[in-house]
Protein backbone atom coordinates (compact mmCIF):
# COMPACT_ATOMS: atom_id res chain seq x y z
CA UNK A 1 -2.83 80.90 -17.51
CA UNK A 2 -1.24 83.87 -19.08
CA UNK A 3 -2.23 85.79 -22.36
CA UNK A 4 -0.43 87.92 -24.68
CA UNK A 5 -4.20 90.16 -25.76
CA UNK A 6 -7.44 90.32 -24.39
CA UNK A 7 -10.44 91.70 -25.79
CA UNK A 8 -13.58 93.01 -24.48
CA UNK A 9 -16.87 90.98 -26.17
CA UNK A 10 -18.84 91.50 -23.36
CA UNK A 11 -22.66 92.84 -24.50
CA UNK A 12 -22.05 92.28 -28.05
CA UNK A 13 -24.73 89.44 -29.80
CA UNK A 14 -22.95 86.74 -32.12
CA UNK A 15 -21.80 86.60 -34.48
CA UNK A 16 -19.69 89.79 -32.71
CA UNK A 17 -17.46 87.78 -30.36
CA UNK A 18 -16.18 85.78 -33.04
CA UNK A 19 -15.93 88.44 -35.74
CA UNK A 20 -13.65 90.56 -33.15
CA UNK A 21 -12.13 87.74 -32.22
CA UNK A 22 -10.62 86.37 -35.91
CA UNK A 23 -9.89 90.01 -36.74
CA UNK A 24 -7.50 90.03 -33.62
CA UNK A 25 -5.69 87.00 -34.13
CA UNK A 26 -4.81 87.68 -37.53
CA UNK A 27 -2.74 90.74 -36.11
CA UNK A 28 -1.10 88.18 -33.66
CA UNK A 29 1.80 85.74 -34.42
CA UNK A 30 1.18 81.89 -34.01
CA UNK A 31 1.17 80.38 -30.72
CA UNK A 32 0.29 83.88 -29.14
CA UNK A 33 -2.80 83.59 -26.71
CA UNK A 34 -5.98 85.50 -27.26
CA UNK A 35 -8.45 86.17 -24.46
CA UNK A 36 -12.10 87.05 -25.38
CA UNK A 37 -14.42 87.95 -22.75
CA UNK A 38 -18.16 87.26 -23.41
CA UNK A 39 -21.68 87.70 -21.91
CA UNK A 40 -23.18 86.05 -25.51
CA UNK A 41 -23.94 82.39 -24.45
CA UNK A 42 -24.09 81.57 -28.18
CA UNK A 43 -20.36 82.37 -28.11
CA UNK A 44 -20.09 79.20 -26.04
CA UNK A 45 -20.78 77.09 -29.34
CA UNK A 46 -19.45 79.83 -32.23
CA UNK A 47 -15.80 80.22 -30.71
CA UNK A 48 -15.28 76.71 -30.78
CA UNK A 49 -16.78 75.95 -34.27
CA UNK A 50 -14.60 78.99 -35.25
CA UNK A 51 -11.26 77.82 -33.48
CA UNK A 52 -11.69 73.91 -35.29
CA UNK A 53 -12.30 75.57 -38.81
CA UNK A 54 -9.86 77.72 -38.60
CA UNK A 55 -6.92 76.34 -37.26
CA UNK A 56 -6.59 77.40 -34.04
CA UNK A 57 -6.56 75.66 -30.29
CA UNK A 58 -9.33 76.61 -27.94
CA UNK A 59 -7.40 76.55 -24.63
CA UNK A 60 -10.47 76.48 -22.25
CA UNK A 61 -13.56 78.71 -20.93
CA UNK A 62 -14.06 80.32 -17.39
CA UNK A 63 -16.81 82.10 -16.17
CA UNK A 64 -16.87 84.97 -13.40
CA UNK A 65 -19.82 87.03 -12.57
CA UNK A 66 -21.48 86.50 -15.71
CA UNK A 67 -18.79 86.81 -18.40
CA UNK A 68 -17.10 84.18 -20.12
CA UNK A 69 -13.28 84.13 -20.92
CA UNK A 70 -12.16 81.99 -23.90
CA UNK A 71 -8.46 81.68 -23.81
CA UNK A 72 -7.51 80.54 -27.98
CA UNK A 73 -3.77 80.06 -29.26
CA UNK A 74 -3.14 81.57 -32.67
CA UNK A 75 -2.17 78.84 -34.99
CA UNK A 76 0.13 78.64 -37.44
């Protein structure tokens, strides 16, 4: 899948990944796709819970060598 951003979470302790993350995508027009990589396994629950309450559409989650990549639509 493609993405329009990515940012670097990796090393950073919640709540970090998703503070970065929500700052991003509300420089980014809707339906524009955000990828956040993480090493935080609490990020596995908080990007979720953030994506529902907020609007947007959590895409999916991969994992390679240790880092987790979140891929999240902007919504509307």
């Amino acid at each position: 899948m493609q993405w329009d951003v990515e940012i670097d979470c990796a090393g950073l302790l919640c709540p970090l990944p998703v503070l970065r993350a929500r700052k991003r995508l509300l420089g980014m027009a809707a339906g524009e796709v955000l990828r956040v990589l993480a090493t935080d396994k609490m990020a596995a629950i908080d990007l979720p819970h953030f994506c529902a309450q907020s609007g947007h559409e959590l895409l999916g989650i991969s994992e390679s060598s240790g880092i987790d990549a979140y891929l999240i639509r902007r919504g509307a």
